[in-house]
Protein backbone atom coordinates (compact mmCIF):
# COMPACT_ATOMS: atom_id res chain seq x y z
CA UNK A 1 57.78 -144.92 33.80
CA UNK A 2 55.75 -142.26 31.72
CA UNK A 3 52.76 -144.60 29.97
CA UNK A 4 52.95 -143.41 26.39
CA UNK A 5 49.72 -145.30 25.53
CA UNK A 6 47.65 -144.08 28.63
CA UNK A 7 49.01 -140.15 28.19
CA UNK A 8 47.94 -140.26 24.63
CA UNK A 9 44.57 -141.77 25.44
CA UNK A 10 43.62 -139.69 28.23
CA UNK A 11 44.67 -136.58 25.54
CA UNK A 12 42.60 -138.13 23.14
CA UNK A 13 39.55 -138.09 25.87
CA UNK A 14 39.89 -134.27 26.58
CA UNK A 15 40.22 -132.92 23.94
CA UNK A 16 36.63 -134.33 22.37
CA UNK A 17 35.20 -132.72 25.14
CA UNK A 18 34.20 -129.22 23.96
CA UNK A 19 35.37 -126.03 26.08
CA UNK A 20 34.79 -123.04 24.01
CA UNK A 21 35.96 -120.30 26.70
CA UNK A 22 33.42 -119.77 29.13
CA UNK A 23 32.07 -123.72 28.70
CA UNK A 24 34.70 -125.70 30.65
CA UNK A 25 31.86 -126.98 32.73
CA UNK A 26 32.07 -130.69 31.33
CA UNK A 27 35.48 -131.12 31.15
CA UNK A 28 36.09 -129.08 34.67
CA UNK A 29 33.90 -131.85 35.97
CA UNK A 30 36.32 -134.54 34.10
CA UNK A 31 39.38 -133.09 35.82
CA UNK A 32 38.00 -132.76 39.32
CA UNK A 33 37.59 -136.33 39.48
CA UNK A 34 40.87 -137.33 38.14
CA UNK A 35 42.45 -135.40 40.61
CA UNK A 36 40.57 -137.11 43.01
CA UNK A 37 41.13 -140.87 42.18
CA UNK A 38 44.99 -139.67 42.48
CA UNK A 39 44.42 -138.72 46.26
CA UNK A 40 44.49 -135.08 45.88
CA UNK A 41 42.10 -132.84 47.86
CA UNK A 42 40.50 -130.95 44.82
CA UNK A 43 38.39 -127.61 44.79
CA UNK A 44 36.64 -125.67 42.29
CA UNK A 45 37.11 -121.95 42.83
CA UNK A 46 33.96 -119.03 41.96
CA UNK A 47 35.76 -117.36 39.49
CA UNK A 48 33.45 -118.84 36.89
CA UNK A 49 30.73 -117.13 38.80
CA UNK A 50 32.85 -113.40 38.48
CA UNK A 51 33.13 -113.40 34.96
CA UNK A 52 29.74 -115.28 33.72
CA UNK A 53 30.88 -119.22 33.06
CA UNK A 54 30.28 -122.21 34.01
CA UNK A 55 32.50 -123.09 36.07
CA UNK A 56 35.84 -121.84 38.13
CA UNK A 57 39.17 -123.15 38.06
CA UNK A 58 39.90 -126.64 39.12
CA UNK A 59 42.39 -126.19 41.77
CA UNK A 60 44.08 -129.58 43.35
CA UNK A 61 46.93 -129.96 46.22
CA UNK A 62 48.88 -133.60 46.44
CA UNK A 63 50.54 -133.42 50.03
CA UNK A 64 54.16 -134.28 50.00
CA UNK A 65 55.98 -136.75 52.21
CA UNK A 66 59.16 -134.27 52.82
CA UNK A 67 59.21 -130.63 53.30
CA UNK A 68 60.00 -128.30 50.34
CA UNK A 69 59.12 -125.27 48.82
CA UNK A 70 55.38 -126.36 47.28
CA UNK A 71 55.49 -126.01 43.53
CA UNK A 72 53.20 -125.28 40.95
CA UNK A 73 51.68 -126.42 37.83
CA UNK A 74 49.16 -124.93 35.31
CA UNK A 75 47.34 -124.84 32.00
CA UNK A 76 43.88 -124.14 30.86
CA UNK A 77 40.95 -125.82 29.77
CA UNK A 78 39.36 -123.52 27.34
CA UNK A 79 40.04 -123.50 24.04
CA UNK A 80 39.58 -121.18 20.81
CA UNK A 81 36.71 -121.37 18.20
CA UNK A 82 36.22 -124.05 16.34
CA UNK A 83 36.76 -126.36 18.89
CA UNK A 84 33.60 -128.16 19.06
CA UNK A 85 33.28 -131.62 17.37
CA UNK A 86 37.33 -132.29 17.66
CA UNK A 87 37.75 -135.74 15.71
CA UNK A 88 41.29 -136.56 16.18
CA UNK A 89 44.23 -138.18 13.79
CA UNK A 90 46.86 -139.98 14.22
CA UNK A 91 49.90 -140.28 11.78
CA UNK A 92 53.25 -141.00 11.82
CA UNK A 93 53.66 -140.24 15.03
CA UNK A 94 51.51 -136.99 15.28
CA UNK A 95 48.15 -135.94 16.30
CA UNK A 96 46.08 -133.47 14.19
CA UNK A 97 42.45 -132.84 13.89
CA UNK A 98 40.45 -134.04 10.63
CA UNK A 99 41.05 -130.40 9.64
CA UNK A 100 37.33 -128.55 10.24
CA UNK A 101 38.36 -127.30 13.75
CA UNK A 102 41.56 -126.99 16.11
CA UNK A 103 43.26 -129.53 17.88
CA UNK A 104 42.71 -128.74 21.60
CA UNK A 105 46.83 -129.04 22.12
CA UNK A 106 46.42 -125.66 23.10
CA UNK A 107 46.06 -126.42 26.52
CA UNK A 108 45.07 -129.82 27.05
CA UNK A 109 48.39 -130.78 26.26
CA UNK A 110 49.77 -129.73 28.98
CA UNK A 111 46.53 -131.15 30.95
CA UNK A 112 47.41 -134.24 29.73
CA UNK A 113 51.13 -133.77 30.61
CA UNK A 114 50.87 -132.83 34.14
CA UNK A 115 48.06 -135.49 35.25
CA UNK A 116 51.04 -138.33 33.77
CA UNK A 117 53.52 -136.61 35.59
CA UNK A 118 51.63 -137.04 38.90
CA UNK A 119 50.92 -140.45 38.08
CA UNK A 120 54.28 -141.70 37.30
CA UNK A 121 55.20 -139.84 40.73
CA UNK A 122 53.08 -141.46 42.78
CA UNK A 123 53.62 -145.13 40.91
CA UNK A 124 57.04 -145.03 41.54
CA UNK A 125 56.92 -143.40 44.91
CA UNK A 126 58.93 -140.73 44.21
CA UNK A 127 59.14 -138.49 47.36
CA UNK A 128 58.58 -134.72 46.75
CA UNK A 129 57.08 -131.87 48.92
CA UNK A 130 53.44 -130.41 48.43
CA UNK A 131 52.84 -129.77 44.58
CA UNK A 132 49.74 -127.59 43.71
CA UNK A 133 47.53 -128.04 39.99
CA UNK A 134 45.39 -124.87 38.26
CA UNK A 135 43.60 -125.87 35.71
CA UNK A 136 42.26 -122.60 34.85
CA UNK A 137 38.99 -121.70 32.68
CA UNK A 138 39.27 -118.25 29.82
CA UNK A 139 42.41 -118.15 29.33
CA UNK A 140 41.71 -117.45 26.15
CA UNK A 141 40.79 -113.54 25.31
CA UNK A 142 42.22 -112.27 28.55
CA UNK A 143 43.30 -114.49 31.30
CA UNK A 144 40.14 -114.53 33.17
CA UNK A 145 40.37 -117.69 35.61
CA UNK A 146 43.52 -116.42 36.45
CA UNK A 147 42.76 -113.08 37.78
CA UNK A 148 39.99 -114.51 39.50
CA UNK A 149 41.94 -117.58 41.40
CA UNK A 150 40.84 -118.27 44.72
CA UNK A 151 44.58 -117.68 46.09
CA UNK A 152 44.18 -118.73 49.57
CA UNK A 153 44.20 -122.22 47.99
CA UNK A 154 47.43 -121.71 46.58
CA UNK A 155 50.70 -122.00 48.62
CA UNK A 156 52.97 -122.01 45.95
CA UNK A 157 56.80 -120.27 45.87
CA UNK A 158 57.30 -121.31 42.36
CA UNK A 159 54.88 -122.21 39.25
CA UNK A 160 55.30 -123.94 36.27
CA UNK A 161 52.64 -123.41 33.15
CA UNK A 162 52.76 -125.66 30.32
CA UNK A 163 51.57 -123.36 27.38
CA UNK A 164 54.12 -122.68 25.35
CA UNK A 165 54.33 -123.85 21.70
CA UNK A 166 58.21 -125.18 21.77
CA UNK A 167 59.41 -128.39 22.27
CA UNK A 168 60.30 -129.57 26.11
CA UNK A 169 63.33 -127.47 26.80
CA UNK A 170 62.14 -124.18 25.84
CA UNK A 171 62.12 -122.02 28.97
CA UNK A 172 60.25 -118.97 28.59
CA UNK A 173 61.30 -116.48 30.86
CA UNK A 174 59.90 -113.02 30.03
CA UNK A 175 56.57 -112.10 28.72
CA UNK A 176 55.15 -108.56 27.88
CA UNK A 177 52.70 -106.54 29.42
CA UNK A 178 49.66 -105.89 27.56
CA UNK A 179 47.40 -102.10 27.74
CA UNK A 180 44.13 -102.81 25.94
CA UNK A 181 43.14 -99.45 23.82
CA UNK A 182 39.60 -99.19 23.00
CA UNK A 183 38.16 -95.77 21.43
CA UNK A 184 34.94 -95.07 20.68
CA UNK A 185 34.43 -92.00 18.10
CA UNK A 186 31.69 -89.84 17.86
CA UNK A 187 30.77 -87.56 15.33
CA UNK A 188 27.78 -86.17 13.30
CA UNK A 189 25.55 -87.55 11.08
CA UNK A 190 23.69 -86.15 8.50
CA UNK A 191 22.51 -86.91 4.93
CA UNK A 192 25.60 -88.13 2.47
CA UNK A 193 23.77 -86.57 -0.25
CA UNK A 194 21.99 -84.08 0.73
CA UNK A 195 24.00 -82.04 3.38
CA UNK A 196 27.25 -83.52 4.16
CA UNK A 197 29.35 -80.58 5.05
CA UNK A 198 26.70 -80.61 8.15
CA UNK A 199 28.13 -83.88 9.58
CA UNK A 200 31.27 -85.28 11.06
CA UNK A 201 32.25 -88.64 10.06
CA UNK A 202 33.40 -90.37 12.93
CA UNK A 203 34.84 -92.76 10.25
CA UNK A 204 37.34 -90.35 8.71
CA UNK A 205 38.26 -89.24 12.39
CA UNK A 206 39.42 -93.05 12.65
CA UNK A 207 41.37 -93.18 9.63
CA UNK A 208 43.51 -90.30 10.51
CA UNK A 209 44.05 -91.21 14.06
CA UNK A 210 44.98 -95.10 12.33
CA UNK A 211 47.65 -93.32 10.15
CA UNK A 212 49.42 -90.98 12.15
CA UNK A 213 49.60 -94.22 14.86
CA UNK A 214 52.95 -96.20 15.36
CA UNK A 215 51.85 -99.33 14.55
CA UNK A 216 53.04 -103.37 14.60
CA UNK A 217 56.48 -103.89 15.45
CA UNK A 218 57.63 -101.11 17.19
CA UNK A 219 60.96 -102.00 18.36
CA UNK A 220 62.58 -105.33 20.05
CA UNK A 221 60.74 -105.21 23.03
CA UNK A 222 57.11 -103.32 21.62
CA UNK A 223 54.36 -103.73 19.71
CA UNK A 224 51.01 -102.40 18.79
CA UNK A 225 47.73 -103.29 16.63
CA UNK A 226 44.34 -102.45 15.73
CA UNK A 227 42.23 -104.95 15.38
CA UNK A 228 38.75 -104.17 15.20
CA UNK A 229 36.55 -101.18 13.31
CA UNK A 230 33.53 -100.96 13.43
CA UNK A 231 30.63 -98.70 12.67
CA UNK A 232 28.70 -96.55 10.35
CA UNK A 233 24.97 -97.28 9.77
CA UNK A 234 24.34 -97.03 5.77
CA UNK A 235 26.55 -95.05 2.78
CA UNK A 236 23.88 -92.46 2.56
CA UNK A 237 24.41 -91.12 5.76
CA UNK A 238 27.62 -89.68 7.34
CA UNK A 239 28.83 -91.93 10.08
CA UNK A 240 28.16 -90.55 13.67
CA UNK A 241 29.92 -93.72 15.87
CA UNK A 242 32.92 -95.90 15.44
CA UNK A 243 34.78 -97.99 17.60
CA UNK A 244 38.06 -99.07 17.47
CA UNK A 245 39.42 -101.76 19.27
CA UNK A 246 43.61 -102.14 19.58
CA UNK A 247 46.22 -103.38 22.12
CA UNK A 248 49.49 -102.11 22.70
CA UNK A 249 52.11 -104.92 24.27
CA UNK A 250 55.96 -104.34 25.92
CA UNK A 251 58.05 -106.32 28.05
CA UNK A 252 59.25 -102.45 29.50
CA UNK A 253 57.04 -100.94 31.24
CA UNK A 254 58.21 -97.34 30.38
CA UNK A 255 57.90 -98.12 26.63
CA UNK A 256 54.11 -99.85 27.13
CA UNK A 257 53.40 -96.22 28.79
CA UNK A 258 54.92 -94.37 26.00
CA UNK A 259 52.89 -96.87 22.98
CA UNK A 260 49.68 -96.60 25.09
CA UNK A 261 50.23 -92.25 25.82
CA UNK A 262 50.60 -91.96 22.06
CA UNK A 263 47.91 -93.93 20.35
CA UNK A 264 45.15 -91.80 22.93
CA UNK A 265 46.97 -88.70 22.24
CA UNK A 266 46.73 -89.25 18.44
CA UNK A 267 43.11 -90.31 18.48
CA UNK A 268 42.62 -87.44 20.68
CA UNK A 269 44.04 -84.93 18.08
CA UNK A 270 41.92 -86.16 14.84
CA UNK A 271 38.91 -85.94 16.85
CA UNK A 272 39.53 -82.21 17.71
CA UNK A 273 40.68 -81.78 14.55
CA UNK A 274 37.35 -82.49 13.10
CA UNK A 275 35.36 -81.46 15.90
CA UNK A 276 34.36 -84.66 17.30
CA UNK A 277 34.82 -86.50 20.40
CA UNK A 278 36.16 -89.48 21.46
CA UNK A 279 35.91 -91.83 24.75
CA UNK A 280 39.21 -93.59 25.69
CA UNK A 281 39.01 -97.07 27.12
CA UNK A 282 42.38 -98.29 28.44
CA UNK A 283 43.06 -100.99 30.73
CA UNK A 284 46.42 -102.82 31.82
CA UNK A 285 45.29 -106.47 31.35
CA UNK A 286 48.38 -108.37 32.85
CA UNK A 287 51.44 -107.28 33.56
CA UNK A 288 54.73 -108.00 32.04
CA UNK A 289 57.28 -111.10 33.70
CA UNK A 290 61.16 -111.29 33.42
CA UNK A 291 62.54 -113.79 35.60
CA UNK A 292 66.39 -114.10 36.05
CA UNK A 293 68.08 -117.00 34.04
CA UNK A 294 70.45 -117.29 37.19
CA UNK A 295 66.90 -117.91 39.46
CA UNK A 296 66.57 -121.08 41.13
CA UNK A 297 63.70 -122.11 39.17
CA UNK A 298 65.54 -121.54 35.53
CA UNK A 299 68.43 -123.63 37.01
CA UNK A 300 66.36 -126.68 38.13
CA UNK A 301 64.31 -126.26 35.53
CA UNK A 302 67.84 -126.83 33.01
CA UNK A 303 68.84 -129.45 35.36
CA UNK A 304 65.92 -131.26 34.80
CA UNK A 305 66.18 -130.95 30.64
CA UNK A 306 70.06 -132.10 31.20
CA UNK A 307 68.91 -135.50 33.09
CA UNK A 308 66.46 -136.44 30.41
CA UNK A 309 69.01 -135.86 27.95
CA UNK A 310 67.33 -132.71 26.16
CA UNK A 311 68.76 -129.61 25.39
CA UNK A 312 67.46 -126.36 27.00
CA UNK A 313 66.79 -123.02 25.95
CA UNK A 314 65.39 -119.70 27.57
CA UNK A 315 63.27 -117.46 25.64
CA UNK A 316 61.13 -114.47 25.81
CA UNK A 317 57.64 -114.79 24.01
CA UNK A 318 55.31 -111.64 22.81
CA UNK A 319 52.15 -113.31 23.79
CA UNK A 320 50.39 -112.96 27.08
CA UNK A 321 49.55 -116.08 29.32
CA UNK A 322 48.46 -116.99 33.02
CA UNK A 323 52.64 -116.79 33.84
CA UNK A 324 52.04 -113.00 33.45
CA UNK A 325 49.33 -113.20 36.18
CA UNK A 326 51.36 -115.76 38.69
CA UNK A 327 54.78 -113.71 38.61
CA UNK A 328 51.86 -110.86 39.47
CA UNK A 329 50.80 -112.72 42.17
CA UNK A 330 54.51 -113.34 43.65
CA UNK A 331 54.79 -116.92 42.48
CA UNK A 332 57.82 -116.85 40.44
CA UNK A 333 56.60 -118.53 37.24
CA UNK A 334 57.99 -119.83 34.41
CA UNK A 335 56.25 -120.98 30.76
CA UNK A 336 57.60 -124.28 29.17
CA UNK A 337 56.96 -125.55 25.81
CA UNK A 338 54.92 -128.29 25.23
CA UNK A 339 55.03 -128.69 21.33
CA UNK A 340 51.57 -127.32 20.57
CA UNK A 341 52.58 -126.21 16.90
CA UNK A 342 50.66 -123.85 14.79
CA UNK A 343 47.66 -123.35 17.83
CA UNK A 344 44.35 -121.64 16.90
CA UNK A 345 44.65 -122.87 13.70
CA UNK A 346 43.30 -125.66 11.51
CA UNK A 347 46.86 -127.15 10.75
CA UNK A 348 47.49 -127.19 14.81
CA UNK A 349 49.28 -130.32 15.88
CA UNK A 350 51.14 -131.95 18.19
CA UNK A 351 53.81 -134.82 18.22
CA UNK A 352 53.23 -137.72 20.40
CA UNK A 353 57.22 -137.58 21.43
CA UNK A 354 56.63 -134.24 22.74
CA UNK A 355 53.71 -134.67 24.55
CA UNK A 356 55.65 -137.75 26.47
CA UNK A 357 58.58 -135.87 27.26
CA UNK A 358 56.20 -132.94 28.62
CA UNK A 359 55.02 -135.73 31.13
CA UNK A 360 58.47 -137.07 32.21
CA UNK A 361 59.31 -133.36 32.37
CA UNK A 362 56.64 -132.48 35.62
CA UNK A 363 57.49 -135.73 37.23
CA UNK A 364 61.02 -135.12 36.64
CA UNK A 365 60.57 -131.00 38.24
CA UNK A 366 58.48 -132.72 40.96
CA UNK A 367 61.62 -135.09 41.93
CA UNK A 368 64.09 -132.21 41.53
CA UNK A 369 62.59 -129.94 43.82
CA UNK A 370 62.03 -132.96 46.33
CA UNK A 371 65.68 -133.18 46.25
């Protein structure tokens, strides 16, 4: 059976071990060996080298005694800011932080979650094909480790990632795509005071384009937001550079086309209108998912919420995680909540109940597609 005391314990362990994106080095090192002592073969990939951290994803295979498709399971070791210093609480049943930084649920539940699952397989010699882990670093701010997985170590047909903030038995099924829309805006400068009909203010060129942009919810499937201004040097001197830093998100791609085509063209048209210039950043940073709620993979995955008594639900979600870069990679992927509730914030928690039936749920998917 699922050890409730040693799942909580070993969550307990990983998340005091800091892993600000970019610094999964210690806890990378943690995992590895884990893996190991359960008899898989374990590598750490370079993708930490690609994008400047300290270390790539933690990739581990557990050969199967039968033949099966190989399946898949993922989360990520990074966290958000604060996350250093995590002094965890326990009450009634729940697991907080002492409330000056985040919990960590967000991923290391899931962690957690899968390395009980494998144990509980292999304790109860449960007989399943080849199942495949990614613990995956930067996550966090743009999905980093996954882009940069060392793929010929993955044989997977179907994946599994356990980052999603609802209760086991959510089944998130479609995710949106995600443009990023960066602009930088340059005008004139010149004295505030003095001459200011000789400058351009790359300021007011941003407030125009901002409020002639759709903006927010755009429709069901579509939204958009700016984020981040900044610019301007000092109030006596018209501004000469601004950037602005927005996203624009769909789950269709001809509407994500459409939100990203108009926010350039309108920041386009206030910068000619003032005669200034801009320079359009835009970059598709993971596509959009939508996976069939007939699939095999939704059915077992229901199958496997009926026999532990659950109930089952599939969803679509409006954020962006590494089952937008799998389905991209041809592993047909599905997200399944976890019960991480309220993540990257100081109120973030998770209930131990949850976090047990997330376990029983991979060993559970592991015996179902062993079947």
């Amino acid at each position: 059976m699922v050890n409730q005391e040693r799942v909580v314990n070993e969550f307990l362990e990983l998340i005091q071990i800091d892993s600000h994106s970019g610094k999964e080095g210690a806890v990378a090192k943690v995992l590895a060996k884990k893996l190991e002592e359960m008899g898989l073969e374990v590598w750490i990939d370079n993708a930490g080298e690609k994008v400047g951290g300290e270390t790539g994803n933690v990739i581990g295979r557990l050969k199967g005694s039968k033949q099966g498709p190989t399946i898949l399971f993922s989360s990520h070791m990074d966290t958000v800011t604060p996350g250093e210093g995590i002094k965890p609480v326990i009450k009634d049943g729940v697991i907080y932080s002492d409330g000056t930084t985040i919990l960590g649920g967000d991923d290391k539940a899931g962690i957690a979650a899968i390395l009980e699952g494998l144990r509980h397989v292999k304790e109860s010699n449960i007989e399943h094909a080849d199942v495949e882990v990614v613990f995956s670093i930067w996550e966090e701010g743009g999905l980093l480790g996954a882009k940069n997985l060392d793929r010929s170590k993955i044989n997977a047909t179907y994946g599994f990632v356990l980052d999603s903030g609802g209760s086991p038995g959510e089944i998130i099924i479609t995710g949106p795509a995600q443009d990023k829309v960066n602009a930088k805006i340059i005008g004139k400068p010149a004295h505030a005071g003095v001459a200011p009909e000789e400058g351009i203010s790359a300021i007011m060129i941003a407030a125009r384009a901002i409020d002639n942009m759709k903006l927010l919810r755009i429709d069901e499937e579509t939204t958009a937001n700016v984020g981040i201004i900044s610019g301007g040097q000092a109030t006596n001197i018209v501004a000469p550079e601004v950037l602005v830093k927005a996203e624009s998100r769909s789950i269709n791609e001809e509407k994500l086309n459409a939100q990203t085509a108009h926010m350039v063209e309108v920041f386009e048209k206030a910068a000619k209108d003032f005669g200034g210039k801009v320079e359009m950043e835009v970059e598709r940073m993971y596509p959009a998912f939508n996976v069939d709620p007939s699939d095999d993979i939704v059915q077992k995955a229901q199958e496997v919420f009926k026999r532990m008594g659950l109930e089952s639900h599939t969803a679509a979600t409006g954020g962006g995680s590494d089952t937008n870069i799998l389905n991209g990679y041809g592993i047909k992927s599905i997200n399944l909540g976890i019960g991480e509730k309220k993540p990257h914030t100081l109120e973030e928690h998770l209930h131990i109940e949850d976090l047990v039936n997330a376990s029983k749920m991979v060993a559970e998917i592991i015996q179902i597609f062993g079947e």
